[in-house]
PDB file of N, CA and C in Angstrom:
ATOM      1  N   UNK A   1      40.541 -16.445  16.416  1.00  0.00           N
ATOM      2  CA  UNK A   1      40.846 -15.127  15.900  1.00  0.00           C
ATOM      3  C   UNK A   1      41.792 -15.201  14.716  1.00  0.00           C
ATOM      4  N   UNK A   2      42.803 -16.025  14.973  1.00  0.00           N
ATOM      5  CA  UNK A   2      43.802 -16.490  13.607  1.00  0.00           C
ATOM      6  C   UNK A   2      43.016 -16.693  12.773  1.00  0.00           C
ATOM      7  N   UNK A   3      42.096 -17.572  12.641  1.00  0.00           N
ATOM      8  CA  UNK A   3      41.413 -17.834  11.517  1.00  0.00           C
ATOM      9  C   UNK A   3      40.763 -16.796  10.393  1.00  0.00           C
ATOM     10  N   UNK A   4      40.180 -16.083  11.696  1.00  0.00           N
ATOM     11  CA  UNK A   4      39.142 -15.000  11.106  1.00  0.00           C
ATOM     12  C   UNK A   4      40.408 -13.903  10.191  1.00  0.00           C
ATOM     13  N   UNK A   5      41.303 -13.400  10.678  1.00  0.00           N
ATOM     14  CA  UNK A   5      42.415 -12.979  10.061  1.00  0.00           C
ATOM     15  C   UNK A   5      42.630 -13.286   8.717  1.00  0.00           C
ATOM     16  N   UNK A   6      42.994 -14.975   8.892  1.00  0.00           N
ATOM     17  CA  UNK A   6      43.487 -15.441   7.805  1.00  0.00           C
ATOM     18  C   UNK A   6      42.623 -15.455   6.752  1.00  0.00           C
ATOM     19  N   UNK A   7      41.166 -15.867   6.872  1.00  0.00           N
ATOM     20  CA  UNK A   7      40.117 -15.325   5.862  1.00  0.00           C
ATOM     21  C   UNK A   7      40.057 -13.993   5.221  1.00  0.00           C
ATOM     22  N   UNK A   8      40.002 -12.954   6.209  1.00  0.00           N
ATOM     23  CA  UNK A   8      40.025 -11.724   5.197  1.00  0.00           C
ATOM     24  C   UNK A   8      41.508 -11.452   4.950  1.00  0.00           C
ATOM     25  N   UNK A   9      42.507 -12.003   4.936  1.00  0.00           N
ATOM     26  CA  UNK A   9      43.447 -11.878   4.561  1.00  0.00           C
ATOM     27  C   UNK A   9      44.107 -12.748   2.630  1.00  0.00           C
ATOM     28  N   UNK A  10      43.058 -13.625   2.868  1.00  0.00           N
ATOM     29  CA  UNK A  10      42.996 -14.758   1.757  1.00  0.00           C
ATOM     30  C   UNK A  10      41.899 -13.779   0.857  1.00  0.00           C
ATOM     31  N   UNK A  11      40.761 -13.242   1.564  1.00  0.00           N
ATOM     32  CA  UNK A  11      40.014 -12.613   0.409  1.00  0.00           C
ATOM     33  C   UNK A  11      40.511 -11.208  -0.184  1.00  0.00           C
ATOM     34  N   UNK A  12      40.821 -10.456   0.530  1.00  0.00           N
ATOM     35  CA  UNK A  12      41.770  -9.055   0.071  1.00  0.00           C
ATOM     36  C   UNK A  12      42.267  -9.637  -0.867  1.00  0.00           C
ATOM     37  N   UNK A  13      43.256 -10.494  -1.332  1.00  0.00           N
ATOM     38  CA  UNK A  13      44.610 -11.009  -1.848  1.00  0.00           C
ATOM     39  C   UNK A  13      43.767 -11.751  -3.760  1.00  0.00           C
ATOM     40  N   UNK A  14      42.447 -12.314  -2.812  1.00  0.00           N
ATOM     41  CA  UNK A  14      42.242 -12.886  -3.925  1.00  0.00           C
ATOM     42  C   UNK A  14      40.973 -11.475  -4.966  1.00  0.00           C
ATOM     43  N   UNK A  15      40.713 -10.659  -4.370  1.00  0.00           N
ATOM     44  CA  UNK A  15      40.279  -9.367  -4.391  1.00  0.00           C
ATOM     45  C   UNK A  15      41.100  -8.729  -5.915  1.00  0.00           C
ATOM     46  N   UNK A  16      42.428  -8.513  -5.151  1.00  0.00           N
ATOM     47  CA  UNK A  16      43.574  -7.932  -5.672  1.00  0.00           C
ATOM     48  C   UNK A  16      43.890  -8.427  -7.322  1.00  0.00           C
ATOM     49  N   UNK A  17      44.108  -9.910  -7.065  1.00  0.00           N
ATOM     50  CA  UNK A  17      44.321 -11.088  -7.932  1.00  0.00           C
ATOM     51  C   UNK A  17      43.427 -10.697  -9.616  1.00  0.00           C
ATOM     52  N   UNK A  18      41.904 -10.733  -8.705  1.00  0.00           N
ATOM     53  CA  UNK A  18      41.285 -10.722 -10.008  1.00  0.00           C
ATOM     54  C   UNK A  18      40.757  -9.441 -10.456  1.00  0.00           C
ATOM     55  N   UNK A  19      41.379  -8.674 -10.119  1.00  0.00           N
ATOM     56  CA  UNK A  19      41.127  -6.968 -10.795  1.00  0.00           C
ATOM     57  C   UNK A  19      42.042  -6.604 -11.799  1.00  0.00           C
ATOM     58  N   UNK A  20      41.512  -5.809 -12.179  1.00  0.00           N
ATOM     59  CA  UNK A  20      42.651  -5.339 -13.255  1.00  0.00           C
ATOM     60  C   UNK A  20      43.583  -4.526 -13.239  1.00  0.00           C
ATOM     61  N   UNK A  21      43.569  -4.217 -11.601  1.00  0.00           N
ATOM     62  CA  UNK A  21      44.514  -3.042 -10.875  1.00  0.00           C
ATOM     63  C   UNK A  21      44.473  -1.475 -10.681  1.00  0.00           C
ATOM     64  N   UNK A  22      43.200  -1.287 -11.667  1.00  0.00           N
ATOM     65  CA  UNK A  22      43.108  -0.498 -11.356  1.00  0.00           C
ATOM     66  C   UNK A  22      41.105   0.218 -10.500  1.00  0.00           C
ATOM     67  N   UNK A  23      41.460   0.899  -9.867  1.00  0.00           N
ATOM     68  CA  UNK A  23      39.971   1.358  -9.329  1.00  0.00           C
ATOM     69  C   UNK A  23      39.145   1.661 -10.539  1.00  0.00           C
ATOM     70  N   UNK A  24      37.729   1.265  -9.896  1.00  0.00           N
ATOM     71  CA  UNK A  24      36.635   1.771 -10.923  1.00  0.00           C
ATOM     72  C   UNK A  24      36.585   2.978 -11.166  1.00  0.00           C
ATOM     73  N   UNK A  25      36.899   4.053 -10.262  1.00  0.00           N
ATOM     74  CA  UNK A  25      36.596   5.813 -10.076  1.00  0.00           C
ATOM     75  C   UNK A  25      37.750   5.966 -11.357  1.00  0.00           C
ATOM     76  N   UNK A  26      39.008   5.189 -11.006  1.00  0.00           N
ATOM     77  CA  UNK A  26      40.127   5.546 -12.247  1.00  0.00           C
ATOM     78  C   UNK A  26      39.954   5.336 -13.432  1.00  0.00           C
ATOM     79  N   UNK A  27      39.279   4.235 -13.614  1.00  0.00           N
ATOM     80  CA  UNK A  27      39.463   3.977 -15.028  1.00  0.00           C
ATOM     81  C   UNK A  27      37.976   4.513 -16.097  1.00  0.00           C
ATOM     82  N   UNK A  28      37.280   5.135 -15.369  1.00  0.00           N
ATOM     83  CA  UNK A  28      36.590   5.779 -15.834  1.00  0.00           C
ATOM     84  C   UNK A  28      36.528   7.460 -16.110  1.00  0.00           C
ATOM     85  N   UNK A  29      37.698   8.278 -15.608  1.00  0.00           N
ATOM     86  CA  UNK A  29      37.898   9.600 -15.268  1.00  0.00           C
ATOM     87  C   UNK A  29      37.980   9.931 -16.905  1.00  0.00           C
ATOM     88  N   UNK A  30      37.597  10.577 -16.667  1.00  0.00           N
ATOM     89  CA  UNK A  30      37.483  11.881 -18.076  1.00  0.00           C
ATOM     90  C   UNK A  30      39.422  12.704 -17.697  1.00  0.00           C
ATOM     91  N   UNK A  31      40.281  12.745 -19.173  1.00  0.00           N
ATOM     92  CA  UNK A  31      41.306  13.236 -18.470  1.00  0.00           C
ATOM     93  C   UNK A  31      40.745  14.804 -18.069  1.00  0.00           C
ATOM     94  N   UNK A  32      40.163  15.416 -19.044  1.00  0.00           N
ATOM     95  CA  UNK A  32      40.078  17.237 -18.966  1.00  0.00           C
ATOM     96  C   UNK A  32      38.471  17.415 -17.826  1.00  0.00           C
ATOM     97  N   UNK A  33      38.807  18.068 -16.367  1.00  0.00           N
ATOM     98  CA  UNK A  33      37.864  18.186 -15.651  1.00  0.00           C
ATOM     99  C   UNK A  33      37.933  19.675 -15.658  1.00  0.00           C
ATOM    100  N   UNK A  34      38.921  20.514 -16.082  1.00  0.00           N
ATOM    101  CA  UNK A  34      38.392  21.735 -15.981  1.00  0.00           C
ATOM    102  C   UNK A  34      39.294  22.444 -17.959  1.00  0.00           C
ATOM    103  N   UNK A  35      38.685  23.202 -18.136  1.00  0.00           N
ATOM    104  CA  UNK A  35      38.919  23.791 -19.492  1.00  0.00           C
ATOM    105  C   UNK A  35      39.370  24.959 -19.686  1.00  0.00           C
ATOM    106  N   UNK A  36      40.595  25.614 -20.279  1.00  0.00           N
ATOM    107  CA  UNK A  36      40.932  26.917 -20.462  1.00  0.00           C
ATOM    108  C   UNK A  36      40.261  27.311 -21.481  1.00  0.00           C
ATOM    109  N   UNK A  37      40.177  28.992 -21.213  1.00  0.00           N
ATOM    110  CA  UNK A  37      39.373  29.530 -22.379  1.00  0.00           C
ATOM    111  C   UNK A  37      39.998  30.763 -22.888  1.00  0.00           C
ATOM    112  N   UNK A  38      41.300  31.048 -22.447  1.00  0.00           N
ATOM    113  CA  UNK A  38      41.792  32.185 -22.730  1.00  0.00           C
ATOM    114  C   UNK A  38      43.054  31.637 -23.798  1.00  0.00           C
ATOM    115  N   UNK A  39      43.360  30.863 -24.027  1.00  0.00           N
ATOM    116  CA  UNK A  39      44.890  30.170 -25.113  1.00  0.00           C
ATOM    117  C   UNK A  39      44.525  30.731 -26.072  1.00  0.00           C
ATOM    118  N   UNK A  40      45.856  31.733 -26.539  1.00  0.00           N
ATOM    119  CA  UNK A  40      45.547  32.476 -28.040  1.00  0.00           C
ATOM    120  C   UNK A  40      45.892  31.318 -28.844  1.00  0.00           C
ATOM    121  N   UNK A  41      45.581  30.526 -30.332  1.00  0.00           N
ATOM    122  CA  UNK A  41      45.760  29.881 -31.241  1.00  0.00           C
ATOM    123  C   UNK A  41      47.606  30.091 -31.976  1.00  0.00           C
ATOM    124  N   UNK A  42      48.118  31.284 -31.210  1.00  0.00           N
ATOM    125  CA  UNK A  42      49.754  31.183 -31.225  1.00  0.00           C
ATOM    126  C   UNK A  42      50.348  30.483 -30.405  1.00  0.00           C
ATOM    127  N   UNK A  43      49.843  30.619 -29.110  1.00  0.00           N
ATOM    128  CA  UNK A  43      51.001  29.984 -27.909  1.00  0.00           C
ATOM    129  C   UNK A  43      50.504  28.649 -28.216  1.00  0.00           C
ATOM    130  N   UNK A  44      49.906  27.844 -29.091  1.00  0.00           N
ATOM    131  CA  UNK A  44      49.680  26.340 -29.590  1.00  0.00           C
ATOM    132  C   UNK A  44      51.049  26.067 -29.816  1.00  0.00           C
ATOM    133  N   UNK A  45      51.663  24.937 -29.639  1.00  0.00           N
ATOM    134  CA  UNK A  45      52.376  23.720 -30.320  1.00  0.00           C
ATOM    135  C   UNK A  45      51.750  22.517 -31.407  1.00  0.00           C
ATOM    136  N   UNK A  46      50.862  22.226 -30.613  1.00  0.00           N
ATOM    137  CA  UNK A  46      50.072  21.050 -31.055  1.00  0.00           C
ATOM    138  C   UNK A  46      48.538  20.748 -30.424  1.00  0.00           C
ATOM    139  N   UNK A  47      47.835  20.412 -31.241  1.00  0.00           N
ATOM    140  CA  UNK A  47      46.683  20.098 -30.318  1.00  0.00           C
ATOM    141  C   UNK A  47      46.193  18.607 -30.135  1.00  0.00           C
ATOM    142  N   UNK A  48      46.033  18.093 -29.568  1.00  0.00           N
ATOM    143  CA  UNK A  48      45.384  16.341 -29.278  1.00  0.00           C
ATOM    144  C   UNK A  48      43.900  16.311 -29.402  1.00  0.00           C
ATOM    145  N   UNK A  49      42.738  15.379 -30.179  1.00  0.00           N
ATOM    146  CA  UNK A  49      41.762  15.588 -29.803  1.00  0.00           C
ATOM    147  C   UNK A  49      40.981  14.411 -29.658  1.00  0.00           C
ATOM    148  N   UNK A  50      40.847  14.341 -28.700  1.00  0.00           N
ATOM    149  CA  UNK A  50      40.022  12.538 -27.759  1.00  0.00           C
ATOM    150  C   UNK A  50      38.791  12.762 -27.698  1.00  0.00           C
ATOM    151  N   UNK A  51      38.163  11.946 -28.115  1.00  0.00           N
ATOM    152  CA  UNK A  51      36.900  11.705 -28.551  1.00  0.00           C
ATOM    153  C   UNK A  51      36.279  10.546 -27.596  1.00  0.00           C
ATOM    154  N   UNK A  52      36.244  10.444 -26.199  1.00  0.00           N
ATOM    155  CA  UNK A  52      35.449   9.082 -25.601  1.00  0.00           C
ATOM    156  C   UNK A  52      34.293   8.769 -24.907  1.00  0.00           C
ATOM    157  N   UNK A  53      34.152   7.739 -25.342  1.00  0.00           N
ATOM    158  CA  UNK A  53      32.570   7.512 -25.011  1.00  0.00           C
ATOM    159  C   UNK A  53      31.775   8.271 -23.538  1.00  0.00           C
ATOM    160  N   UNK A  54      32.317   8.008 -22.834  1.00  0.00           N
ATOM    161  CA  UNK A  54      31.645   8.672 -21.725  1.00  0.00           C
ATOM    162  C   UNK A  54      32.126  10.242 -21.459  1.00  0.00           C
ATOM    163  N   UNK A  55      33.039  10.962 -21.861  1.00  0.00           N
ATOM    164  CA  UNK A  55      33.408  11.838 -21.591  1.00  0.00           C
ATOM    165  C   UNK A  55      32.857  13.139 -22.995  1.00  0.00           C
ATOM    166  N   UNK A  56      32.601  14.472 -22.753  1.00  0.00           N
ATOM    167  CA  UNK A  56      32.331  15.098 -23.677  1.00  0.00           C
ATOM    168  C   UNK A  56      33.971  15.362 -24.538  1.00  0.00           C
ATOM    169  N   UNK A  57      33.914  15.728 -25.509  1.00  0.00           N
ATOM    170  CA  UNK A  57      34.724  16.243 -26.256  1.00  0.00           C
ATOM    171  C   UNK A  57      36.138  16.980 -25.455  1.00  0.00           C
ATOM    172  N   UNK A  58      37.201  16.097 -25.775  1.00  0.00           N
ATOM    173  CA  UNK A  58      38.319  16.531 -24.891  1.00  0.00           C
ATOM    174  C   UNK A  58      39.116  16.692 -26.128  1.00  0.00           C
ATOM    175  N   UNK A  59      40.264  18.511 -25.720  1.00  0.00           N
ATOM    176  CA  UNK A  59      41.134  18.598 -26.541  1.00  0.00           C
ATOM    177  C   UNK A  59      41.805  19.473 -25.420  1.00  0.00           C
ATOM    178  N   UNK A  60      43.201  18.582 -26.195  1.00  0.00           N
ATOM    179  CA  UNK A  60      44.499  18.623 -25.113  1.00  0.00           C
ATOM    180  C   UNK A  60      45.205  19.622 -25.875  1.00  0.00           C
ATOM    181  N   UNK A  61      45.787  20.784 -25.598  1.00  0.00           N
ATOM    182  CA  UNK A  61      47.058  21.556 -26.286  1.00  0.00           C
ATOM    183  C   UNK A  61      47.809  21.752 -25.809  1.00  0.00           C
ATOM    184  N   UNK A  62      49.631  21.692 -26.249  1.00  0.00           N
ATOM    185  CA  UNK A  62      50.713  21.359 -25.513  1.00  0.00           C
ATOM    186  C   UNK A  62      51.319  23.164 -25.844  1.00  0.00           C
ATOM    187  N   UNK A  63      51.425  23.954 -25.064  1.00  0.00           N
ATOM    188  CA  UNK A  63      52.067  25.006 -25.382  1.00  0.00           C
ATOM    189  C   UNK A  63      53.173  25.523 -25.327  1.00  0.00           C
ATOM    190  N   UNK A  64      53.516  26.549 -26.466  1.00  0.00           N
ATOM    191  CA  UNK A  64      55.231  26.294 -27.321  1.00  0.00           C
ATOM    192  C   UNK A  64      56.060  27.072 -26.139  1.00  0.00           C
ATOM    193  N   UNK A  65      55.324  28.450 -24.924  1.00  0.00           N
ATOM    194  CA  UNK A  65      56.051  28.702 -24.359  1.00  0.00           C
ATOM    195  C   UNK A  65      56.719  27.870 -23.179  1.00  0.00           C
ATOM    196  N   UNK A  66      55.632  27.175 -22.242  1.00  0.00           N
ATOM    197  CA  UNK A  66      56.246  26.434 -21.409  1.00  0.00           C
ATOM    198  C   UNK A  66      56.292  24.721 -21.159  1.00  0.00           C
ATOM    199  N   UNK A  67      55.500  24.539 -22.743  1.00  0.00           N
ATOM    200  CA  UNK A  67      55.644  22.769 -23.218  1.00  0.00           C
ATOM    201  C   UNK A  67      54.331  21.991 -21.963  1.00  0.00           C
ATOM    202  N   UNK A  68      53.726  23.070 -21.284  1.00  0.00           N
ATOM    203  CA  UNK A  68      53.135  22.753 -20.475  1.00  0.00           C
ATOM    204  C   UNK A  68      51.064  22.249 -21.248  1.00  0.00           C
ATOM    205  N   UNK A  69      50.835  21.040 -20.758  1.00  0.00           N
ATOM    206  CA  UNK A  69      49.881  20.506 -21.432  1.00  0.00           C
ATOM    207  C   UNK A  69      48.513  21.050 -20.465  1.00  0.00           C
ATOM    208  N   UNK A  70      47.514  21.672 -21.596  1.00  0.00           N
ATOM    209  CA  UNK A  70      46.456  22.160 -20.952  1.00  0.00           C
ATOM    210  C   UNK A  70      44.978  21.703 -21.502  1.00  0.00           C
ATOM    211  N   UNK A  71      44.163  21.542 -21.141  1.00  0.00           N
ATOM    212  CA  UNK A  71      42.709  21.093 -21.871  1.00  0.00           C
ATOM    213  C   UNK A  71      42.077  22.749 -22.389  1.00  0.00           C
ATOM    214  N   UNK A  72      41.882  22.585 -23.064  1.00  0.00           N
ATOM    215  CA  UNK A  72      41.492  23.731 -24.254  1.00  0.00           C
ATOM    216  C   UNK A  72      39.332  23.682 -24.566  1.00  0.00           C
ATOM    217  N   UNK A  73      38.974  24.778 -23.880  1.00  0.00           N
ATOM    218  CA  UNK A  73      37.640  24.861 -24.179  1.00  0.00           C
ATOM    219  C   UNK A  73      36.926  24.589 -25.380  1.00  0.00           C
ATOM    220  N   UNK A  74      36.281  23.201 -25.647  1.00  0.00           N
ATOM    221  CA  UNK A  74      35.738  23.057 -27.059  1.00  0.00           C
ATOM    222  C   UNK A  74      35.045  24.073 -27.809  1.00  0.00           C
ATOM    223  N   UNK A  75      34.345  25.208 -27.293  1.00  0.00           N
ATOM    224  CA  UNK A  75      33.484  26.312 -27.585  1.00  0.00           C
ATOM    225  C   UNK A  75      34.481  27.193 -28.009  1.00  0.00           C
ATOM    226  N   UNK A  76      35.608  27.212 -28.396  1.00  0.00           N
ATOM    227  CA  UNK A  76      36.581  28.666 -28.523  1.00  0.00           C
ATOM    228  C   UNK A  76      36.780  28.689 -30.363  1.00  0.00           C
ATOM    229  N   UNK A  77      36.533  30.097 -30.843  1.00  0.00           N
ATOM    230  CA  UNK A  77      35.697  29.876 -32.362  1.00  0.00           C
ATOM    231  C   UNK A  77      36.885  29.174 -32.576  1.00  0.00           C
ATOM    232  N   UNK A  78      38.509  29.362 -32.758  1.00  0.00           N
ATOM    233  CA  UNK A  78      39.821  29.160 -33.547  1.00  0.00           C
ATOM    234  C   UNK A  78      39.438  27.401 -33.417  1.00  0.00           C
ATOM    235  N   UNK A  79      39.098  27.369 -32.041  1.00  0.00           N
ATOM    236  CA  UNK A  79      38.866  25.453 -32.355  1.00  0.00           C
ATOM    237  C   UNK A  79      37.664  24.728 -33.206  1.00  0.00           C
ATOM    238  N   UNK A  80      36.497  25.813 -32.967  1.00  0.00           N
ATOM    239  CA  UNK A  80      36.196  25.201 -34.085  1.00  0.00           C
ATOM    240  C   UNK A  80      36.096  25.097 -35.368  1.00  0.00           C
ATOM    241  N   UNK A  81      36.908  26.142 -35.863  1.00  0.00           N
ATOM    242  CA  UNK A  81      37.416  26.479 -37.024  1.00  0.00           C
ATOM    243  C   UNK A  81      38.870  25.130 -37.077  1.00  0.00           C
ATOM    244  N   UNK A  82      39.200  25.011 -36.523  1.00  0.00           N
ATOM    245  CA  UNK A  82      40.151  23.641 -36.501  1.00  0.00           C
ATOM    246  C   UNK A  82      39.383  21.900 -36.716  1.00  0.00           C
ATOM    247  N   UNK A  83      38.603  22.240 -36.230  1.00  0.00           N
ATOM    248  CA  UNK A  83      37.746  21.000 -36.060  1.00  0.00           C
ATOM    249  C   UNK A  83      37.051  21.250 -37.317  1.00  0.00           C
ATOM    250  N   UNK A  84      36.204  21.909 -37.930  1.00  0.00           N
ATOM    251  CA  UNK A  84      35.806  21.802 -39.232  1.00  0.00           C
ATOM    252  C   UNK A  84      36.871  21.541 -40.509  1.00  0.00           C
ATOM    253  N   UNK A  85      38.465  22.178 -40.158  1.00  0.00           N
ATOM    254  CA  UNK A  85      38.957  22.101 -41.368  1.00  0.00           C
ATOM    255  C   UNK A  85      39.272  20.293 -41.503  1.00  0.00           C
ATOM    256  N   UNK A  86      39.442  19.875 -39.974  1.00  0.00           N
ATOM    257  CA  UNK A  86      39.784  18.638 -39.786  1.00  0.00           C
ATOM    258  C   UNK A  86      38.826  17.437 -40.303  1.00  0.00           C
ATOM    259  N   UNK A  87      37.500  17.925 -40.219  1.00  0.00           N
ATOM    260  CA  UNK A  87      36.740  16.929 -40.333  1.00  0.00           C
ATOM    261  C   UNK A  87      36.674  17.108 -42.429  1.00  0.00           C
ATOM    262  N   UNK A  88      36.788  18.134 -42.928  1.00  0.00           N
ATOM    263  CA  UNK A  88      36.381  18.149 -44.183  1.00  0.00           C
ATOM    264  C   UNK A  88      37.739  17.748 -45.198  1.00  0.00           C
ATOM    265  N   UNK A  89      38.625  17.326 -44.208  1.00  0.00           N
ATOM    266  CA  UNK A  89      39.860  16.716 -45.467  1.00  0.00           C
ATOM    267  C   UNK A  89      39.354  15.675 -46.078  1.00  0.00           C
TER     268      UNK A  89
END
């Protein structure tokens, strides 16, 4: 019975060893799973906009009243009026 122990105890470990620490489910997550659609283009601070391969179009906005960071609906006209001025500099 020791033995059998000590085997899956040696493979967990060596499991651990050669990962990269983090789970597959994690390192693939899209950060924005749900999207606001009501943020007037005032209560903006700043906007972030991540572009990654597996995920659709993510934009992060940090807002000036409570500094609190929210994912911002790509479909909202003010963004894409942001996103065009951005792309045509």
């Amino acid at each position: 019975m020791d033995a059998k122990v000590a085997a899956v105890l040696a493979l967990v470990l060596a499991t651990l060893c050669l990962g990269d620490g983090k789970p597959v489910s994690l390192s693939y997550r899209c950060p924005c799973r749900f999207f606001e659609s009501h943020v007037a283009r005032a209560n903006v601070k700043h906007v972030k906009i991540l572009n990654m391969p597996n995920c659709a179009l993510q934009i992060i906005a940090r807002l000036k009243s409570s500094n609190r960071q929210v994912c911002i609906d790509p479909k909202l006209k003010w963004i894409q009026e942001h996103l065009d001025k951005a792309l045509n500099k």
